[in-house]
PDB file of N, CA and C in Angstrom:
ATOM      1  N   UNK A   1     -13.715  12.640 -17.516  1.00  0.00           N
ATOM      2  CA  UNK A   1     -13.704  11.190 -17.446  1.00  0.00           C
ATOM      3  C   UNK A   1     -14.048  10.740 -16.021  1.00  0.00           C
ATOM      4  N   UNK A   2     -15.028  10.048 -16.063  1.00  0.00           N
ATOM      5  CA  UNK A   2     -15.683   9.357 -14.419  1.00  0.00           C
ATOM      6  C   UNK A   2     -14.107   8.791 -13.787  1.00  0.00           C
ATOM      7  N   UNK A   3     -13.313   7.612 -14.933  1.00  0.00           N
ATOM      8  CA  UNK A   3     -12.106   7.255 -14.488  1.00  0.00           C
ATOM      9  C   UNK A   3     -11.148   8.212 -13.408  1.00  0.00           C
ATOM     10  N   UNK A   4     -11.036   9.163 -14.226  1.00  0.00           N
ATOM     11  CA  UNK A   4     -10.067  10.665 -13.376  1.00  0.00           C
ATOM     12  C   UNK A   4     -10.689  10.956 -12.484  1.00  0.00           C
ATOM     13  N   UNK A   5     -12.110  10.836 -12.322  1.00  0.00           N
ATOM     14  CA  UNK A   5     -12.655  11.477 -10.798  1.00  0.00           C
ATOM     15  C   UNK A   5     -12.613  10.500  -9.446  1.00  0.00           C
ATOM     16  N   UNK A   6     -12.659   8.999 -10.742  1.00  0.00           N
ATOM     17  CA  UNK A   6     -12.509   7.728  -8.999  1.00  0.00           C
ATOM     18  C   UNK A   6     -11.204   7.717  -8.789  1.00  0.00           C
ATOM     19  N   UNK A   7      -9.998   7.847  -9.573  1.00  0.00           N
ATOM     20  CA  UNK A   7      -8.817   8.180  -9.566  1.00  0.00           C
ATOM     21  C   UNK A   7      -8.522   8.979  -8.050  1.00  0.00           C
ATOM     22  N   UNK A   8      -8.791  10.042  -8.176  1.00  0.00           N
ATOM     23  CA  UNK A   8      -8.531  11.337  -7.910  1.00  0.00           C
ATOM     24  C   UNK A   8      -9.299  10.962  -6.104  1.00  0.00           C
ATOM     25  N   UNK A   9     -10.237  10.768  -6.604  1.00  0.00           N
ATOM     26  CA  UNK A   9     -10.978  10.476  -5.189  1.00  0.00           C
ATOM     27  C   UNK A   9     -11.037   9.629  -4.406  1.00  0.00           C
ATOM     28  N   UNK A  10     -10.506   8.389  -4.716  1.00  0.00           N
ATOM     29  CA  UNK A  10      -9.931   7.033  -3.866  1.00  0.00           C
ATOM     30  C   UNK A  10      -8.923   6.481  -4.082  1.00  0.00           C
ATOM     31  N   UNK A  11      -7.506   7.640  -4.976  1.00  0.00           N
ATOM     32  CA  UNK A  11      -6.344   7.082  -5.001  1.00  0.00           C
ATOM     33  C   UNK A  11      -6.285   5.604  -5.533  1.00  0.00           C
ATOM     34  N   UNK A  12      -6.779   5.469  -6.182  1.00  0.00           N
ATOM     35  CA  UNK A  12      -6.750   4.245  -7.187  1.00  0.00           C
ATOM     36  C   UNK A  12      -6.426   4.580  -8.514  1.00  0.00           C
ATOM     37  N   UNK A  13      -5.766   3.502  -9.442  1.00  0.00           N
ATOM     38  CA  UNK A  13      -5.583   4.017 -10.412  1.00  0.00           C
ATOM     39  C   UNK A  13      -6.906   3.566 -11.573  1.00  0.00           C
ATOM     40  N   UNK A  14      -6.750   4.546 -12.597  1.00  0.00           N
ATOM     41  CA  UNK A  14      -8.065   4.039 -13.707  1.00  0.00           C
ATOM     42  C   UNK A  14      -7.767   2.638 -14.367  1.00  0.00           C
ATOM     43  N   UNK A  15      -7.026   2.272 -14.598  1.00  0.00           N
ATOM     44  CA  UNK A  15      -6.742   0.796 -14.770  1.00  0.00           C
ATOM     45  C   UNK A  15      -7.020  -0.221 -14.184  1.00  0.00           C
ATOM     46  N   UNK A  16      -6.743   0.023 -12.803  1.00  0.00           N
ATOM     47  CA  UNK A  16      -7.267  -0.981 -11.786  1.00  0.00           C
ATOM     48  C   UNK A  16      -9.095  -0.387 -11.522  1.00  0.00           C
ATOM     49  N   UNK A  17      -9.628   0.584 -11.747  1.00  0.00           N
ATOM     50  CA  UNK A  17     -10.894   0.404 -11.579  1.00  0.00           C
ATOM     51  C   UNK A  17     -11.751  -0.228 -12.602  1.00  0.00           C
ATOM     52  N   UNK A  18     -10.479  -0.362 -14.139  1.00  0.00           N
ATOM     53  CA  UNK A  18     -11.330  -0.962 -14.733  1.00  0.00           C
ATOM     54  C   UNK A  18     -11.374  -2.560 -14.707  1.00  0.00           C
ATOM     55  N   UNK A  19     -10.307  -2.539 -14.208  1.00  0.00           N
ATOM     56  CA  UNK A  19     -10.236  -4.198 -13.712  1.00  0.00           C
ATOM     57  C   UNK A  19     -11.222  -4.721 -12.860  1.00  0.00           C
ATOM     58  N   UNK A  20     -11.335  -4.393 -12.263  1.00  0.00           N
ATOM     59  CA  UNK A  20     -11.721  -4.098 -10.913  1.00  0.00           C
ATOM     60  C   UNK A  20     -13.431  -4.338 -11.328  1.00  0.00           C
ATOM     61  N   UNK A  21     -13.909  -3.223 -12.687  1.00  0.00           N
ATOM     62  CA  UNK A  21     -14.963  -3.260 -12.811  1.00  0.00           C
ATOM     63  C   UNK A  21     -15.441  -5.049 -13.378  1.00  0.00           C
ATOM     64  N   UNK A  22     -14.431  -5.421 -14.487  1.00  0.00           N
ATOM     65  CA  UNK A  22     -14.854  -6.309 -14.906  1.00  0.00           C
ATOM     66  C   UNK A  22     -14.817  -7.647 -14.044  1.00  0.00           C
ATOM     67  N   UNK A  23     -13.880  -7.330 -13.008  1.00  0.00           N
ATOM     68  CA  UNK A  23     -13.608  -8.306 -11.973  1.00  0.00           C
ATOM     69  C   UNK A  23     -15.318  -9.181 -11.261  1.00  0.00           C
ATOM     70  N   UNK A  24     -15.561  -7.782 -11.133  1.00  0.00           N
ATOM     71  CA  UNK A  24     -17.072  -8.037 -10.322  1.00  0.00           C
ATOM     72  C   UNK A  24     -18.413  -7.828 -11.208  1.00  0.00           C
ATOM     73  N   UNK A  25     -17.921  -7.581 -12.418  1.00  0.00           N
ATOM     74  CA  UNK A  25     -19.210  -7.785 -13.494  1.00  0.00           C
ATOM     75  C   UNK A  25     -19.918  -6.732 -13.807  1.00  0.00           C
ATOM     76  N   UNK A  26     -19.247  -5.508 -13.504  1.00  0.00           N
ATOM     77  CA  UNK A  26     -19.901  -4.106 -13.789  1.00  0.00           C
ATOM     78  C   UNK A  26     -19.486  -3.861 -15.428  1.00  0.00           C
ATOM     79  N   UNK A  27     -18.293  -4.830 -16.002  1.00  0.00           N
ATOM     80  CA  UNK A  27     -17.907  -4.089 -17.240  1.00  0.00           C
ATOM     81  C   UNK A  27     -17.770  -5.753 -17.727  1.00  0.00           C
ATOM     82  N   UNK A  28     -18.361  -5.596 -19.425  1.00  0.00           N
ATOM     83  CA  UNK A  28     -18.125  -7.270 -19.991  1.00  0.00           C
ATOM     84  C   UNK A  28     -16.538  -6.964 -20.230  1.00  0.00           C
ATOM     85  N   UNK A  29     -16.323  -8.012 -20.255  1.00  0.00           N
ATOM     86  CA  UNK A  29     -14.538  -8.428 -21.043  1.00  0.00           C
ATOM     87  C   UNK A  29     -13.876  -7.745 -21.864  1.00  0.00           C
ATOM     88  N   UNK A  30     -15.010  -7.806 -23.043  1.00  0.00           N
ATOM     89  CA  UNK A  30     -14.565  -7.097 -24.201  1.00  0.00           C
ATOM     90  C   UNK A  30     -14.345  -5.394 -24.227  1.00  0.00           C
ATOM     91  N   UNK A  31     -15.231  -4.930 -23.279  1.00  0.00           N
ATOM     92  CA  UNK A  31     -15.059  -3.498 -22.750  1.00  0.00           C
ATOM     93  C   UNK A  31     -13.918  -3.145 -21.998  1.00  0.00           C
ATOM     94  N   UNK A  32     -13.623  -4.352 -21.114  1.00  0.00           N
ATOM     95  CA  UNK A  32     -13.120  -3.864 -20.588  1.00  0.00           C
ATOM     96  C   UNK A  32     -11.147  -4.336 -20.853  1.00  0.00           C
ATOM     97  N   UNK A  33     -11.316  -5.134 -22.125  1.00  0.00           N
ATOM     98  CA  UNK A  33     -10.120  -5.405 -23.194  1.00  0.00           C
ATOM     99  C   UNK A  33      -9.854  -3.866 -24.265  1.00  0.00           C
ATOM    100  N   UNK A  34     -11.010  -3.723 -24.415  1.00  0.00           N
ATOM    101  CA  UNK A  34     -10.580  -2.290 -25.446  1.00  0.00           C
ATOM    102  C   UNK A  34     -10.085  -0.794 -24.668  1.00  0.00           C
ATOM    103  N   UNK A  35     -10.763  -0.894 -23.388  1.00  0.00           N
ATOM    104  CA  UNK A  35     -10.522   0.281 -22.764  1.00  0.00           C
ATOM    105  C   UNK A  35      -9.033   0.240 -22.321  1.00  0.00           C
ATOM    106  N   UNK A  36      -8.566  -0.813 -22.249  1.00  0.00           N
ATOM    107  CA  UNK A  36      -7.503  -0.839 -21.880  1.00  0.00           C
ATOM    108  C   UNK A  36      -6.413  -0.901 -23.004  1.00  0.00           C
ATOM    109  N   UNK A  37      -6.858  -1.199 -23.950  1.00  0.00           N
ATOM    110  CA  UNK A  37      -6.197  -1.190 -25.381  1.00  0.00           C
ATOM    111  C   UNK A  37      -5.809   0.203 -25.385  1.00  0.00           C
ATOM    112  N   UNK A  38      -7.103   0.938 -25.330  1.00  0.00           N
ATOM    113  CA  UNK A  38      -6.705   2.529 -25.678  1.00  0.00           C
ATOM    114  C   UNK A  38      -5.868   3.064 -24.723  1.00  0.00           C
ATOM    115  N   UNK A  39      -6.011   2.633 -23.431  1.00  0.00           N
ATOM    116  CA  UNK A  39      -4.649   3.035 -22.726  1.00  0.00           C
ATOM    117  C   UNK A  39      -3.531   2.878 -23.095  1.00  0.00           C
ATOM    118  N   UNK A  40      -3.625   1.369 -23.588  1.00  0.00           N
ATOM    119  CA  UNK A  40      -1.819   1.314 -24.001  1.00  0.00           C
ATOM    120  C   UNK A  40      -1.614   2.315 -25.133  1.00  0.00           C
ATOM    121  N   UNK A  41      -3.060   2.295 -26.528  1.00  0.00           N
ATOM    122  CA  UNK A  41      -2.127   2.871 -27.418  1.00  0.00           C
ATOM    123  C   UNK A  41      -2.295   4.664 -27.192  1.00  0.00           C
ATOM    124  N   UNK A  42      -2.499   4.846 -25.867  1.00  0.00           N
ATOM    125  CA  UNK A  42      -2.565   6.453 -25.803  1.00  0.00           C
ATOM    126  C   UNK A  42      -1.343   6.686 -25.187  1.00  0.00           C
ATOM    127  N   UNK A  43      -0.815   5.825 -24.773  1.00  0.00           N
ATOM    128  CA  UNK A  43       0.675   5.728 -23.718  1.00  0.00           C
ATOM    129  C   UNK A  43       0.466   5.705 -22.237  1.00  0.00           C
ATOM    130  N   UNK A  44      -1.003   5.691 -21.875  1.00  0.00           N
ATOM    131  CA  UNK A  44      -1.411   5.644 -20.183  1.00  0.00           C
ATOM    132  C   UNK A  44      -1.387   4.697 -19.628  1.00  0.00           C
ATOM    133  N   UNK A  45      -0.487   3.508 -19.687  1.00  0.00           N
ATOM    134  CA  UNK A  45      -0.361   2.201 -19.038  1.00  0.00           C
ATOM    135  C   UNK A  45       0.916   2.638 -18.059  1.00  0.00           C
ATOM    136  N   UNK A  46       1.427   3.705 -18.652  1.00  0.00           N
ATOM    137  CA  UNK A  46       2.834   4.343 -17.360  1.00  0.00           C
ATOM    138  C   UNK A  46       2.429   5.605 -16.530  1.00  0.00           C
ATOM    139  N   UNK A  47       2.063   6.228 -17.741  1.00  0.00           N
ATOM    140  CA  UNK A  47       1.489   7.609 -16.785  1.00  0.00           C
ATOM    141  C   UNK A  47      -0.070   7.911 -17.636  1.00  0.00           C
ATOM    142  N   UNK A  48      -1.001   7.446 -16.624  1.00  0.00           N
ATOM    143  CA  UNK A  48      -2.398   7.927 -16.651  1.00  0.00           C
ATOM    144  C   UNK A  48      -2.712   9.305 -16.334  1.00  0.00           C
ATOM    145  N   UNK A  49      -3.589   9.969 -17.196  1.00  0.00           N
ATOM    146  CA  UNK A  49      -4.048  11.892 -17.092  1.00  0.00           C
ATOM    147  C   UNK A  49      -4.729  12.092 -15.876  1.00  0.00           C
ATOM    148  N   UNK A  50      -4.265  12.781 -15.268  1.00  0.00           N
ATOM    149  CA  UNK A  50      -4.859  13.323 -14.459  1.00  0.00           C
ATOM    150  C   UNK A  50      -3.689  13.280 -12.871  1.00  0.00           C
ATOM    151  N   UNK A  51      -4.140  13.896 -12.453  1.00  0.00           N
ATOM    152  CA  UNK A  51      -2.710  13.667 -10.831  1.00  0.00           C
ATOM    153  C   UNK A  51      -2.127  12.971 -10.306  1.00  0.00           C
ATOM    154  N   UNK A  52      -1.239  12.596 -10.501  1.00  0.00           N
ATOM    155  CA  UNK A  52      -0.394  10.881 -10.783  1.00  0.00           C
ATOM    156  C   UNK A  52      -0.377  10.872  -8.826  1.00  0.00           C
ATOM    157  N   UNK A  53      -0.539   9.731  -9.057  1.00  0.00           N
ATOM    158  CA  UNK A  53      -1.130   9.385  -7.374  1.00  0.00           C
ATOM    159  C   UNK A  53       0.434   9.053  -6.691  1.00  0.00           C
ATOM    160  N   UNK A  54       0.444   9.315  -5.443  1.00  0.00           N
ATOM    161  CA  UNK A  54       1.577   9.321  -4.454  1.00  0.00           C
ATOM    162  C   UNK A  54       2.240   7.501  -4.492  1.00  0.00           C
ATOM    163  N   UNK A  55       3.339   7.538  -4.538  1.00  0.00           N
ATOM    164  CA  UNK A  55       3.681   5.918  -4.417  1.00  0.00           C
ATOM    165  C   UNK A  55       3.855   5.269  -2.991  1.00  0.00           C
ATOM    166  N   UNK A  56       2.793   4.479  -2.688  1.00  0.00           N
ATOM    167  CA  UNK A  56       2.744   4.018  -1.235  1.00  0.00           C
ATOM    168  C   UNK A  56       3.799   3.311  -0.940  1.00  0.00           C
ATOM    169  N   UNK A  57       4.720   3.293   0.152  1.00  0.00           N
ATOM    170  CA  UNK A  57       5.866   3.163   0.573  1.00  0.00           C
ATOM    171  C   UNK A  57       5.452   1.368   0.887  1.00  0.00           C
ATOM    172  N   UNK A  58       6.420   0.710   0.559  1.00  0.00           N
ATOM    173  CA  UNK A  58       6.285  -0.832   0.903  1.00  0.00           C
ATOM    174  C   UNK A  58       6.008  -1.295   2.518  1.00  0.00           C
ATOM    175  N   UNK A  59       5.122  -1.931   2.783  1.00  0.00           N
ATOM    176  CA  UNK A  59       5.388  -1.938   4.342  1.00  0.00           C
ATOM    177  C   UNK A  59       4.953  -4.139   4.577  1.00  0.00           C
ATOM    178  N   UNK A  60       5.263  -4.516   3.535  1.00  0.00           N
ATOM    179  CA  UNK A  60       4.554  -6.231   3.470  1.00  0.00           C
ATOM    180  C   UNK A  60       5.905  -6.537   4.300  1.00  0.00           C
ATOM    181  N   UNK A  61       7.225  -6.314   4.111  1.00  0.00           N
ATOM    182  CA  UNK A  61       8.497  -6.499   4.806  1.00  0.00           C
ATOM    183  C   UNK A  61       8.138  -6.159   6.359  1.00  0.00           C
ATOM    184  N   UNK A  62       7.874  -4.908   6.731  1.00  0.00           N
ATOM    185  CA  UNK A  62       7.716  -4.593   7.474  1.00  0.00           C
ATOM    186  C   UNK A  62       6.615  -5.324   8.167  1.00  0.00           C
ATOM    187  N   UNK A  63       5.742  -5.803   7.973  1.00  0.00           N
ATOM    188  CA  UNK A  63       4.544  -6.918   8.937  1.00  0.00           C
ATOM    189  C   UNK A  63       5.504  -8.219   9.234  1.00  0.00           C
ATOM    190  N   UNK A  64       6.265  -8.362   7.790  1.00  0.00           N
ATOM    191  CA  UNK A  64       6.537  -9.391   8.254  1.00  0.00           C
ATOM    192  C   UNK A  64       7.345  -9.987   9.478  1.00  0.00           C
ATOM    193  N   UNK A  65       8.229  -8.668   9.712  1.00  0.00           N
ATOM    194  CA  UNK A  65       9.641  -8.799  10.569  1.00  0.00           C
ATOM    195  C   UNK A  65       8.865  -8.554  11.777  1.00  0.00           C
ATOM    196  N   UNK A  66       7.654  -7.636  11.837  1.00  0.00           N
ATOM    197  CA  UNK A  66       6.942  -7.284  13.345  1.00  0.00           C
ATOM    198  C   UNK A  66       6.378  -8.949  13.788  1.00  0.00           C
ATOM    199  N   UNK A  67       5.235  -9.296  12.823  1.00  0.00           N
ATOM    200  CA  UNK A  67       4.673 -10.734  12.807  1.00  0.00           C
ATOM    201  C   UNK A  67       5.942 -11.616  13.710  1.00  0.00           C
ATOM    202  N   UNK A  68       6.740 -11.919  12.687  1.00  0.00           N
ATOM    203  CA  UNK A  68       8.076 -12.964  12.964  1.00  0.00           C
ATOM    204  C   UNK A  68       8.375 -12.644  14.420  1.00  0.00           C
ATOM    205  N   UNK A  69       8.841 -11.227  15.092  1.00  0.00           N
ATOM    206  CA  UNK A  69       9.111 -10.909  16.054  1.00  0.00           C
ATOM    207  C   UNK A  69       7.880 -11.272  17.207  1.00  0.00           C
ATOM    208  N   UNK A  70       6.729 -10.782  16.802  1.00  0.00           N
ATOM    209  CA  UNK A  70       5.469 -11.132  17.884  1.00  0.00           C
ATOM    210  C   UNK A  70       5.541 -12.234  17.942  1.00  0.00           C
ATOM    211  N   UNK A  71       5.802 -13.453  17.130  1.00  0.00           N
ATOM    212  CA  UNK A  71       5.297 -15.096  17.449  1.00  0.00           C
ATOM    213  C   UNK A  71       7.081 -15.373  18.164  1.00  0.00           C
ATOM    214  N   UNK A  72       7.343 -14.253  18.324  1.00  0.00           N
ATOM    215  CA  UNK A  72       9.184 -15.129  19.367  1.00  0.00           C
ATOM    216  C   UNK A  72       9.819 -16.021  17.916  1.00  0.00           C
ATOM    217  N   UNK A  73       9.669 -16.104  16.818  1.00  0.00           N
ATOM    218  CA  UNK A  73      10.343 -16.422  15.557  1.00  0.00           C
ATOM    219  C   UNK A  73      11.760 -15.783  15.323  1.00  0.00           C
ATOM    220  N   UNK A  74      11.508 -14.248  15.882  1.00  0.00           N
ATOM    221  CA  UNK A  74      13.053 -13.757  15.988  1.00  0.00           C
ATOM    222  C   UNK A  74      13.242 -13.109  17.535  1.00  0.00           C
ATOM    223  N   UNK A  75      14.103 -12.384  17.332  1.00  0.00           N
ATOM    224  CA  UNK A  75      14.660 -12.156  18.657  1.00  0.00           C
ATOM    225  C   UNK A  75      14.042 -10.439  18.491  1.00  0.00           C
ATOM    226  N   UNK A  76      14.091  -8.613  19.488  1.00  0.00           N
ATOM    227  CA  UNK A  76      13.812  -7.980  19.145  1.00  0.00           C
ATOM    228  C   UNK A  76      15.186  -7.449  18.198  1.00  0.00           C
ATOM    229  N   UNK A  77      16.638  -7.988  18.956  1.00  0.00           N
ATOM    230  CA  UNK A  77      17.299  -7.151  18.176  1.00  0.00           C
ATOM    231  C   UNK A  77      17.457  -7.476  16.656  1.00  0.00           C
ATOM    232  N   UNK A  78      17.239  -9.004  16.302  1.00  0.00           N
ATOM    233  CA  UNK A  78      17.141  -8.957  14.958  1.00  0.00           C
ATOM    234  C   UNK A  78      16.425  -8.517  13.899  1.00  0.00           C
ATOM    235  N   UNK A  79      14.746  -8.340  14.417  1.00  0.00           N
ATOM    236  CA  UNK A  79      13.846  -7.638  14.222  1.00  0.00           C
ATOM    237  C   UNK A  79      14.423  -6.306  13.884  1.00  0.00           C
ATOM    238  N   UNK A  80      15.196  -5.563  14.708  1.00  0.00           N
ATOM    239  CA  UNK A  80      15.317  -4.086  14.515  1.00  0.00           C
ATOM    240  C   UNK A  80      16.889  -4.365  13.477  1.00  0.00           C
ATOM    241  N   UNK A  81      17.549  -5.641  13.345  1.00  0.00           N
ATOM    242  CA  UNK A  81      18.568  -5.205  12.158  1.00  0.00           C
ATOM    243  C   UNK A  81      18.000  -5.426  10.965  1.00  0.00           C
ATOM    244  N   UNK A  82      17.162  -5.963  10.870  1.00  0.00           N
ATOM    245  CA  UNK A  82      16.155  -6.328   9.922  1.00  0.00           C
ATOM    246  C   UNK A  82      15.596  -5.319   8.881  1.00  0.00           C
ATOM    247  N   UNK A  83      14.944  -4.243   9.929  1.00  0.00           N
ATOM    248  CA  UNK A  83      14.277  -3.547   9.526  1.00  0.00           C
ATOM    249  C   UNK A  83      15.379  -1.613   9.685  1.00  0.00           C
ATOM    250  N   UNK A  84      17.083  -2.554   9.790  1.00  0.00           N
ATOM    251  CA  UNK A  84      17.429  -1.476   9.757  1.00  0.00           C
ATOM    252  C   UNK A  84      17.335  -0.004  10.783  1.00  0.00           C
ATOM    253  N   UNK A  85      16.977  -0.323  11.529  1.00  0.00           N
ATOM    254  CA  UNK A  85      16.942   0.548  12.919  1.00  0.00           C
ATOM    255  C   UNK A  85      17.539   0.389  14.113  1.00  0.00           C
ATOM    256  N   UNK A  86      18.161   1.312  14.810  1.00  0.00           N
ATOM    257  CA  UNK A  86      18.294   0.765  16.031  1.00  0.00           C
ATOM    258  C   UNK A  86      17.327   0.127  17.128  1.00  0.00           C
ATOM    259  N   UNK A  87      17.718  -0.511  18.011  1.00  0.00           N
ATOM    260  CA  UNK A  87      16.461  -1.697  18.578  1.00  0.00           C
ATOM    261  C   UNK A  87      15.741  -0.367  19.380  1.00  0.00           C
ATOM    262  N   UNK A  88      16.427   0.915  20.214  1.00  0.00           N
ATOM    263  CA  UNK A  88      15.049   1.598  20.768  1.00  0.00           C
ATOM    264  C   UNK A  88      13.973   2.540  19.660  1.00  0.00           C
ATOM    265  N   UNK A  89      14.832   2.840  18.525  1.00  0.00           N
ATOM    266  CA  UNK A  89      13.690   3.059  17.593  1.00  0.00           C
ATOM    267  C   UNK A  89      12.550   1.997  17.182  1.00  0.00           C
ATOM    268  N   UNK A  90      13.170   0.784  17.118  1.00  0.00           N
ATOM    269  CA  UNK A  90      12.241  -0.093  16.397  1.00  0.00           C
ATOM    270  C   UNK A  90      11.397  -0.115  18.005  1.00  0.00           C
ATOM    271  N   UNK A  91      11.703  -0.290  19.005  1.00  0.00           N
ATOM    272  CA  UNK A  91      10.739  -0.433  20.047  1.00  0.00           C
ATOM    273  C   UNK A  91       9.780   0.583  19.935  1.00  0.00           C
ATOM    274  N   UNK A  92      10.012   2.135  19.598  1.00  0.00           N
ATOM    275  CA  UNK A  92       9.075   2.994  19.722  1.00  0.00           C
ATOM    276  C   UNK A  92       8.383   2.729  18.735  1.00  0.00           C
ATOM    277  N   UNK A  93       8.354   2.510  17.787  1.00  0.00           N
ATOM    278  CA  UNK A  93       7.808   1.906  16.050  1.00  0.00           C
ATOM    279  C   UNK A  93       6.574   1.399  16.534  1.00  0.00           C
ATOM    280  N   UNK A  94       6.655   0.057  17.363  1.00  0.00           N
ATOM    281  CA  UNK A  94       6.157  -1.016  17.251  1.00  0.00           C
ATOM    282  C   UNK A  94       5.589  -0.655  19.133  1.00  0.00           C
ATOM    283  N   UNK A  95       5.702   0.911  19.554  1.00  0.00           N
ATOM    284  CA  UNK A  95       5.138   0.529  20.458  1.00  0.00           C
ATOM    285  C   UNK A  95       5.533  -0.439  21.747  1.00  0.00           C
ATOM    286  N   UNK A  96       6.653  -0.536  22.037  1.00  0.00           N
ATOM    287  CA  UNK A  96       6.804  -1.428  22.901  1.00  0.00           C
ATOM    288  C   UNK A  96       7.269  -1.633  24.322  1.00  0.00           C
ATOM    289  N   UNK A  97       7.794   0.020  23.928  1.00  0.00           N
ATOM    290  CA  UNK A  97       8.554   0.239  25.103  1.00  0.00           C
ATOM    291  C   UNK A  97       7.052   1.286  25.939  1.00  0.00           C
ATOM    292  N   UNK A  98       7.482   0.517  27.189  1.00  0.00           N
ATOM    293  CA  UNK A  98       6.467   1.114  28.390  1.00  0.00           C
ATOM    294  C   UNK A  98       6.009   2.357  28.259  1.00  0.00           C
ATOM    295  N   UNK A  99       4.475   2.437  28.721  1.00  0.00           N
ATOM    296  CA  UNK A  99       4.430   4.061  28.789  1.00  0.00           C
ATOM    297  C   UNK A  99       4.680   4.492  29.911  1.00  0.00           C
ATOM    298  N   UNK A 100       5.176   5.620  30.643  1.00  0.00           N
ATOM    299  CA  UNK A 100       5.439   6.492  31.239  1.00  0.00           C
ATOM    300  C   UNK A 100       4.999   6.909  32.142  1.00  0.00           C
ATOM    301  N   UNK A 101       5.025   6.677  33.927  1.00  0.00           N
ATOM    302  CA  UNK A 101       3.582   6.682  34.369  1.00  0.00           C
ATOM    303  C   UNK A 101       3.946   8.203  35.018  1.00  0.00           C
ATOM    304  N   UNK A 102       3.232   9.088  35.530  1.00  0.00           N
ATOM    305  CA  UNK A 102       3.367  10.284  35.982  1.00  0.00           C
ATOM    306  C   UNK A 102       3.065  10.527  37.336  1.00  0.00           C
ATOM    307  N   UNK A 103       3.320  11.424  37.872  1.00  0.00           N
ATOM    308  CA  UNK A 103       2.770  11.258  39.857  1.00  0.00           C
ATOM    309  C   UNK A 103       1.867  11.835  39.619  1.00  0.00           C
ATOM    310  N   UNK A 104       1.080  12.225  38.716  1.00  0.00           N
ATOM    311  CA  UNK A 104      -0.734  12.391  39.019  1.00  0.00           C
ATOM    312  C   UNK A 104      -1.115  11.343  39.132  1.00  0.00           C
ATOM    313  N   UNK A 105      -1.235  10.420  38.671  1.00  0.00           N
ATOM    314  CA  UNK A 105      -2.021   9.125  38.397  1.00  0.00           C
ATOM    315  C   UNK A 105      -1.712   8.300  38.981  1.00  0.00           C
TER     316      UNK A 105
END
């Protein structure tokens, strides 16, 4: 199945490529209503064949509390209770704390 190989090869799922297809006009409606029919009635609307793809960890929370923090909206330490860390982890996270200068340089 072409599906299992774009799957497989851009971590997308076959559902969303077929969306996806009809989205932008590669697949009519009706194709792309039945193909998906047969998913449901094959049972692949939960688990699609082929190497069930890794579940990407949420990170929209996470922009948001960095965002909020960059515009001075929060403070850093709330930022880091926020996001559940202590404030020098969340500094290294986000990069913030100074780099390090060395006596070569």
């Amino acid at each position: 199945l072409e599906l299992e190989l774009l799957k497989k090869e851009y971590g997308l799922s076959m559902q969303a490529w077929i969306h996806r297809a009809r989205e932008v006009g590669a697949l009519e409606a009706a194709v792309a209503a039945s193909l998906l029919a047969q998913f449901k009635a094959r049972g692949w609307r939960v688990r699609e064949p082929g190497e069930q793809l890794a579940a990407e960890p949420p990170c929209l929370f996470e922009r948001l509390v960095a965002r909020a923090h960059a515009e001075e909206m929060i403070s850093p330490g709330k930022a880091a209770e926020l996001m559940r860390l202590p404030l020098s982890e969340y500094n290294k996270k986000l990069r913030l704390e100074a780099p390090r200068v060395t006596a070569d340089r």
